[in-house]
C-alpha atoms as a PDB file:
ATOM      1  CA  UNK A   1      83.114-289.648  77.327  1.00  0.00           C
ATOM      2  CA  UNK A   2      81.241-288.693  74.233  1.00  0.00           C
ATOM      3  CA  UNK A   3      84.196-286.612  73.206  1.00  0.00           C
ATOM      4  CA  UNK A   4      84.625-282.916  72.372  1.00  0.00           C
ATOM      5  CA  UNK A   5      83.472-279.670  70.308  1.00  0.00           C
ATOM      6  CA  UNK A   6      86.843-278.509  68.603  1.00  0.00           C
ATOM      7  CA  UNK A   7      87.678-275.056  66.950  1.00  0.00           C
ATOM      8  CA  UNK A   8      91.297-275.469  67.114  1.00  0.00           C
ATOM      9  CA  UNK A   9      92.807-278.749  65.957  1.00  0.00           C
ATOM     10  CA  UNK A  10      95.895-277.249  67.506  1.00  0.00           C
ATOM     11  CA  UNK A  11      94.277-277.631  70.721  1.00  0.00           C
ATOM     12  CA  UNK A  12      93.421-281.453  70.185  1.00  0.00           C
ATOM     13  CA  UNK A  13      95.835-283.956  72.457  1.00  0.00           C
ATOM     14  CA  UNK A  14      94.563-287.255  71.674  1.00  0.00           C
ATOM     15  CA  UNK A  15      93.716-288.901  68.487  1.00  0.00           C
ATOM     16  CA  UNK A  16      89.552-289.443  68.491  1.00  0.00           C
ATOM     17  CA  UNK A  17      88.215-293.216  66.843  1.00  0.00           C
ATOM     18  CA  UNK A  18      86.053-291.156  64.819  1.00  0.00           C
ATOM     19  CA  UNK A  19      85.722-287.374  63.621  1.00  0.00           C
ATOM     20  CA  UNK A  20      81.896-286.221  63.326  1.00  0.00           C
ATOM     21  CA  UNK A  21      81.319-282.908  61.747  1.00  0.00           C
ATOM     22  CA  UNK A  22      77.886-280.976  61.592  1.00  0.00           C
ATOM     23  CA  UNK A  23      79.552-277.831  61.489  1.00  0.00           C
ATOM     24  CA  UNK A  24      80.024-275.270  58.244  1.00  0.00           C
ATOM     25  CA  UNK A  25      81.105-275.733  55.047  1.00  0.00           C
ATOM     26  CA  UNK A  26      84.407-273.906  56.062  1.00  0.00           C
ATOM     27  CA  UNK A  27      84.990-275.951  59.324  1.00  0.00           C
ATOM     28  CA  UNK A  28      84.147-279.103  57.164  1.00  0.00           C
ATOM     29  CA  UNK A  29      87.133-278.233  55.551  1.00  0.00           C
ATOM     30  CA  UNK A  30      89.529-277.992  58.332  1.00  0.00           C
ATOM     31  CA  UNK A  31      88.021-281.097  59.546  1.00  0.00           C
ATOM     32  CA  UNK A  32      88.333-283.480  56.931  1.00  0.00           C
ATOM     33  CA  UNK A  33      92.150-281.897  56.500  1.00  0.00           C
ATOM     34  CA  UNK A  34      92.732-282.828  60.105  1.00  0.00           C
ATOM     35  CA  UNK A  35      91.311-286.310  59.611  1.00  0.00           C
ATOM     36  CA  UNK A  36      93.692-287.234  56.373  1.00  0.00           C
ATOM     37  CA  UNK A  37      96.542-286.064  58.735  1.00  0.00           C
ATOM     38  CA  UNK A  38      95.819-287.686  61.197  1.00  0.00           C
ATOM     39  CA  UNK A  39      94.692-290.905  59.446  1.00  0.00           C
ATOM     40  CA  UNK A  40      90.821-290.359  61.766  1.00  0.00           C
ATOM     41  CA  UNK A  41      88.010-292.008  59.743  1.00  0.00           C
ATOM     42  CA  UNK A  42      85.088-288.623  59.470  1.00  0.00           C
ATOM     43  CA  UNK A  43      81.946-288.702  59.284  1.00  0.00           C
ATOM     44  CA  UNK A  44      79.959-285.760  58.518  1.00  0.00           C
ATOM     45  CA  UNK A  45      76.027-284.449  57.995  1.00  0.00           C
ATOM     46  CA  UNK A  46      77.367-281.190  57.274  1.00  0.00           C
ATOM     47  CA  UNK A  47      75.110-279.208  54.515  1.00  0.00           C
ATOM     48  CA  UNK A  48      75.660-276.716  51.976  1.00  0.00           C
ATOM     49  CA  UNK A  49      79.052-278.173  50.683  1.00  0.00           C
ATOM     50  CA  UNK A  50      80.351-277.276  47.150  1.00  0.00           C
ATOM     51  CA  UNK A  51      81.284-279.635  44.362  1.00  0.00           C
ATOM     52  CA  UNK A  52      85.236-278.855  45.572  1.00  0.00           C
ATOM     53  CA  UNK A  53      84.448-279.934  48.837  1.00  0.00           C
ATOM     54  CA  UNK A  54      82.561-283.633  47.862  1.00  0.00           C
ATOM     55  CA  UNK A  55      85.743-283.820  45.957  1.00  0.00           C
ATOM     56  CA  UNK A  56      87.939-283.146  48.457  1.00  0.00           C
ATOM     57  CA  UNK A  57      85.914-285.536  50.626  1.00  0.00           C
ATOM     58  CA  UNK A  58      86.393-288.412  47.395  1.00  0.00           C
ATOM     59  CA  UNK A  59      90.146-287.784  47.482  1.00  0.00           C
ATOM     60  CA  UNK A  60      90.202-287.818  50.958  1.00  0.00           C
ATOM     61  CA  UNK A  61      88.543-291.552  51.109  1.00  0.00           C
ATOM     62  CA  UNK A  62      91.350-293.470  49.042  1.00  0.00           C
ATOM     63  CA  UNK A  63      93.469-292.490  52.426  1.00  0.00           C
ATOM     64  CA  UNK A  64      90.762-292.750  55.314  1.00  0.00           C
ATOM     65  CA  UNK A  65      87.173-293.918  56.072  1.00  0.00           C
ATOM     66  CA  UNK A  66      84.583-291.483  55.019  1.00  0.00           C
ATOM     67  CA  UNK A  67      80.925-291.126  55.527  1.00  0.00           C
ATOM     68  CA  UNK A  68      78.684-288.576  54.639  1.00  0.00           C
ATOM     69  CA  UNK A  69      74.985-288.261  54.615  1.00  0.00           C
ATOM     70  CA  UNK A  70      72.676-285.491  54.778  1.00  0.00           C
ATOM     71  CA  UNK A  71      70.630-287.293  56.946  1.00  0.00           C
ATOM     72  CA  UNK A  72      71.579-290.016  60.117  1.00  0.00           C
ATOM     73  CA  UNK A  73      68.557-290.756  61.569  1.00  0.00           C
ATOM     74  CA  UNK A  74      68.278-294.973  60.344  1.00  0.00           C
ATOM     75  CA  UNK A  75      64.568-293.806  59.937  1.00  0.00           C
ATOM     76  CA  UNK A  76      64.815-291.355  57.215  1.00  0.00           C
ATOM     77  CA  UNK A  77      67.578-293.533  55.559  1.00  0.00           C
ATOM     78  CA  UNK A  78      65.078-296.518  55.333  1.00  0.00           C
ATOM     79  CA  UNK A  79      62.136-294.211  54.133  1.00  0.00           C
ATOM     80  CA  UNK A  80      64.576-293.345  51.514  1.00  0.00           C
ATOM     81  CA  UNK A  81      65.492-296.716  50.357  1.00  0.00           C
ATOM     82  CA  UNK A  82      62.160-297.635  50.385  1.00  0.00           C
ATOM     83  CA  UNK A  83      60.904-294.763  48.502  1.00  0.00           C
ATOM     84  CA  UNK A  84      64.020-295.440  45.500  1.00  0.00           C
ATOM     85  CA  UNK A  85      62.116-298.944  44.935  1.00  0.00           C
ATOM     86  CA  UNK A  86      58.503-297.756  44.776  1.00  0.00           C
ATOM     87  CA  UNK A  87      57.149-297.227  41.301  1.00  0.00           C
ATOM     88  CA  UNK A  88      56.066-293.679  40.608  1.00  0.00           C
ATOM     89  CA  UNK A  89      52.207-292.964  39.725  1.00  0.00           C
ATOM     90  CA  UNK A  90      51.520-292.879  36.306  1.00  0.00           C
ATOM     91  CA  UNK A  91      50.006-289.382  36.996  1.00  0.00           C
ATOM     92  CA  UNK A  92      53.480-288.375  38.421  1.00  0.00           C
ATOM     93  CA  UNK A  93      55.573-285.552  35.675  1.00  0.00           C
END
């Protein structure tokens, strides 16, 4: 099983491996406060967070596993890296 879409973490009986979160910046936060009490590594695309929320996210990796990205997809992430060590035109301002 791939797992389950939750809006209640009341309603969750089993621990997951892994919490992934594309939801809203409000269920983002419910999430990720789920995960550090329940010690569930997240990972999340979710867009549109605040500077409170990346924050929350940095104190919440010195107690679990965090990822977030605003993109998955291995392609974009490579096109990305690959871009970073380009040099830009000289025509580029």
């Amino acid at each position: 099983s791939l797992g389950n879409i939750v809006v209640d973490f009341s309603q969750v009986k089993t621990k997951p491996d892994l919490m992934i979160d594309f939801s809203s910046p409000e269920m983002f936060l419910e999430s990720l406060n789920w995960c550090v009490q329940t010690k569930t590594p997240f990972l999340s695309g979710t867009t549109g967070l605040s500077k409170k929320d990346f924050a929350k996210l940095q104190q919440a990796a010195k107690k679990i596993p965090v990822l977030w990205t605003a993109n998955t997809s291995v392609g974009v992430q490579m096109v990305k890296d690959i871009l970073k060590k380009m040099p830009l035109p000289k025509t580029y301002k």
